[in-house]
Protein backbone atom coordinates (compact mmCIF):
# COMPACT_ATOMS: atom_id res chain seq x y z
CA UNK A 1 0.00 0.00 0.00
CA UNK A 2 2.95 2.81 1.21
CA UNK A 3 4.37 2.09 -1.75
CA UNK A 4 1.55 2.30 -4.32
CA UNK A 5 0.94 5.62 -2.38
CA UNK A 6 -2.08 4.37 -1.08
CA UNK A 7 -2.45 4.82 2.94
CA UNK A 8 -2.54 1.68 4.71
CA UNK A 9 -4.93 -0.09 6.44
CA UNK A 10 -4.79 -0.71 9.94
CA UNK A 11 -6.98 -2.89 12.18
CA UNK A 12 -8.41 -1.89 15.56
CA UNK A 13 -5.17 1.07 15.74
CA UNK A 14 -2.61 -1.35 15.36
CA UNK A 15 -1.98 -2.25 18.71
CA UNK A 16 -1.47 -5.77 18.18
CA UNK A 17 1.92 -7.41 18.45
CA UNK A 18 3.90 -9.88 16.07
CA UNK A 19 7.04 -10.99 15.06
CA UNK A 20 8.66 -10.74 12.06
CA UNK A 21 11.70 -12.29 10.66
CA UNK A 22 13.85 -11.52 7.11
CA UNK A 23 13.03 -13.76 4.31
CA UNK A 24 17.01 -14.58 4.46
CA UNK A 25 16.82 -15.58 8.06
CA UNK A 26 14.17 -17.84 7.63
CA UNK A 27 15.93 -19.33 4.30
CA UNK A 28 19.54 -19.64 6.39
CA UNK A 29 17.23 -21.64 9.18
CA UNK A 30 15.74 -24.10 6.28
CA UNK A 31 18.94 -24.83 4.75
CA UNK A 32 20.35 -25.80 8.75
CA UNK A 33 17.29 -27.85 9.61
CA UNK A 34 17.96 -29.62 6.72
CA UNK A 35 21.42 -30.55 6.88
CA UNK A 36 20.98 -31.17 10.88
CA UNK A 37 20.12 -34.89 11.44
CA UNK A 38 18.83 -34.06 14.83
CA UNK A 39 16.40 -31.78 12.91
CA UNK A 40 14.76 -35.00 10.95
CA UNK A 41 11.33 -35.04 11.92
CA UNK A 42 11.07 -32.19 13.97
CA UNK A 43 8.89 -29.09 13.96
CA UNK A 44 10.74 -26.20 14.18
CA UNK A 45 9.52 -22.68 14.70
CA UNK A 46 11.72 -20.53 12.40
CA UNK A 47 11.37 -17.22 13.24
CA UNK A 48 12.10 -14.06 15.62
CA UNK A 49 10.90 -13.55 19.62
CA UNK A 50 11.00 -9.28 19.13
CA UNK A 51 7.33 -8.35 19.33
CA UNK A 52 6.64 -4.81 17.29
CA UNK A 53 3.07 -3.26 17.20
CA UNK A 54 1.56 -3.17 13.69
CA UNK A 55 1.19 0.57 14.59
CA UNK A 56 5.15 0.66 14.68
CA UNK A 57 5.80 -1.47 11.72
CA UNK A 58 3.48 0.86 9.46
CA UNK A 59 5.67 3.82 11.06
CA UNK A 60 9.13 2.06 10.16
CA UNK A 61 7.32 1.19 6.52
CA UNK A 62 6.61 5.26 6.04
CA UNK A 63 10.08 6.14 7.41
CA UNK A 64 11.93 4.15 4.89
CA UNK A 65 9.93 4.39 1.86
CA UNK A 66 10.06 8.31 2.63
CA UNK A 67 6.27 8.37 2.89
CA UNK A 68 3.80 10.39 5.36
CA UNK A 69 0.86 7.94 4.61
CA UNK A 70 -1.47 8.54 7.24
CA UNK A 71 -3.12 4.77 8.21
CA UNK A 72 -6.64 4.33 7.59
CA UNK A 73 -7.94 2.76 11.07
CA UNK A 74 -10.47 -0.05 10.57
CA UNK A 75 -12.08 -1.58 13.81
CA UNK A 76 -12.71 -5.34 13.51
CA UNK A 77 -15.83 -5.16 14.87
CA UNK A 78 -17.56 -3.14 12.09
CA UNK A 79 -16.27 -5.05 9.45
CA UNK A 80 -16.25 -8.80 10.24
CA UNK A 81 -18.64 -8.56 13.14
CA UNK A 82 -18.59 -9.02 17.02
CA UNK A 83 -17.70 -12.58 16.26
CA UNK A 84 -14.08 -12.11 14.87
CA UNK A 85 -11.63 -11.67 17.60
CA UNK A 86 -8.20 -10.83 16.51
CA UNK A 87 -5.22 -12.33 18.69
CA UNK A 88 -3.91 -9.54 20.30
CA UNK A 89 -0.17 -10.67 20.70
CA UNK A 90 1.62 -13.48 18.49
CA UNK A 91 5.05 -14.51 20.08
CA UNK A 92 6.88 -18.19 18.55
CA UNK A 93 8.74 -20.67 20.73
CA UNK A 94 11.64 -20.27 18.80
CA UNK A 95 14.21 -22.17 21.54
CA UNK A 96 13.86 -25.49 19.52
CA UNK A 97 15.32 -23.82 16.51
CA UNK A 98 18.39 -22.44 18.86
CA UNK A 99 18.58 -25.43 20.77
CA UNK A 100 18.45 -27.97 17.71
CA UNK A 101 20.33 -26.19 15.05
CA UNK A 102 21.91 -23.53 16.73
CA UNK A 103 19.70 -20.67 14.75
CA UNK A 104 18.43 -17.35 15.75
CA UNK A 105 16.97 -14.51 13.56
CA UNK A 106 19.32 -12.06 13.03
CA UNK A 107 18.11 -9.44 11.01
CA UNK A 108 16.90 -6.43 13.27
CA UNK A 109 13.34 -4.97 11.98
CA UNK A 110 14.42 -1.72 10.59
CA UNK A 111 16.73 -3.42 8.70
CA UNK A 112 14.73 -6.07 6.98
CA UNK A 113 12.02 -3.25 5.86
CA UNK A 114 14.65 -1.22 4.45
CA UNK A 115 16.25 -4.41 2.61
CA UNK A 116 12.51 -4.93 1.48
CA UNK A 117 11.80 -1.55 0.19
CA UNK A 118 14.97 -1.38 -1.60
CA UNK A 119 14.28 -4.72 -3.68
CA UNK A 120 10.38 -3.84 -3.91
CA UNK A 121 11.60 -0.29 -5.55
CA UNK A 122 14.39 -1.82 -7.76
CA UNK A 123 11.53 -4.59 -8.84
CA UNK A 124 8.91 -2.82 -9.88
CA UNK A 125 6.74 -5.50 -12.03
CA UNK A 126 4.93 -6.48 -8.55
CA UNK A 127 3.96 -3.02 -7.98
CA UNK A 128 0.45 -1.86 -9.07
């Protein structure tokens, strides 16, 4: 959406957490699990512990795209009903993943949007 120049959407302000990894930390962690035989048959959680409000993410987003997209807020409520209930906070178990193969996401937040805006920008066919 920042990128189209279209103001993003945002549910119920953003004030729900999650964590989000770099595509390349997540592709480093599949190639370890599997080379690791004491990986075989395991479920592994690849992916990073840091918690960041959507609210923040959509901030970082308009920082490094060099945007002052204002988000449009949507409650859930309106839109899918009093029957949808988003999860407020969304943390993995990632200690398998360190324990097993020795893995942790390394990529800092900041840094994976502004690796992400700088290959979205410099590949433009997926753009609208």
């Amino acid at each position: 959406q920042i990128l189209n120049d279209k103001a993003p959407i945002i549910y119920d302000s953003g004030k729900q957490t999650r964590c989000f990894t770099y595509i390349d930390d997540v592709i480093d962690g599949i190639l370890k699990a599997s080379s690791y035989e004491n990986a075989i048959s395991e479920i592994i959680n690849l992916g990073s512990s840091t918690e960041n409000s959507i609210y923040d993410v959509i901030n970082l987003i308009n920082k490094y795209a060099k945007k002052k997209l204002t988000p449009i807020n949507i409650e859930t409520k309106d839109k899918y009903g009093s029957s949808y209930e988003d999860i407020i906070r969304r943390v993995p178990d990632v200690s398998k993943a360190k324990s097993l193969l020795d893995w942790e996401a390394k990529t800092a937040l900041k840094d994976g949007i502004k690796l992400s805006i700088d290959w979205s920008l410099k590949n433009k066919w997926w753009l609208d």
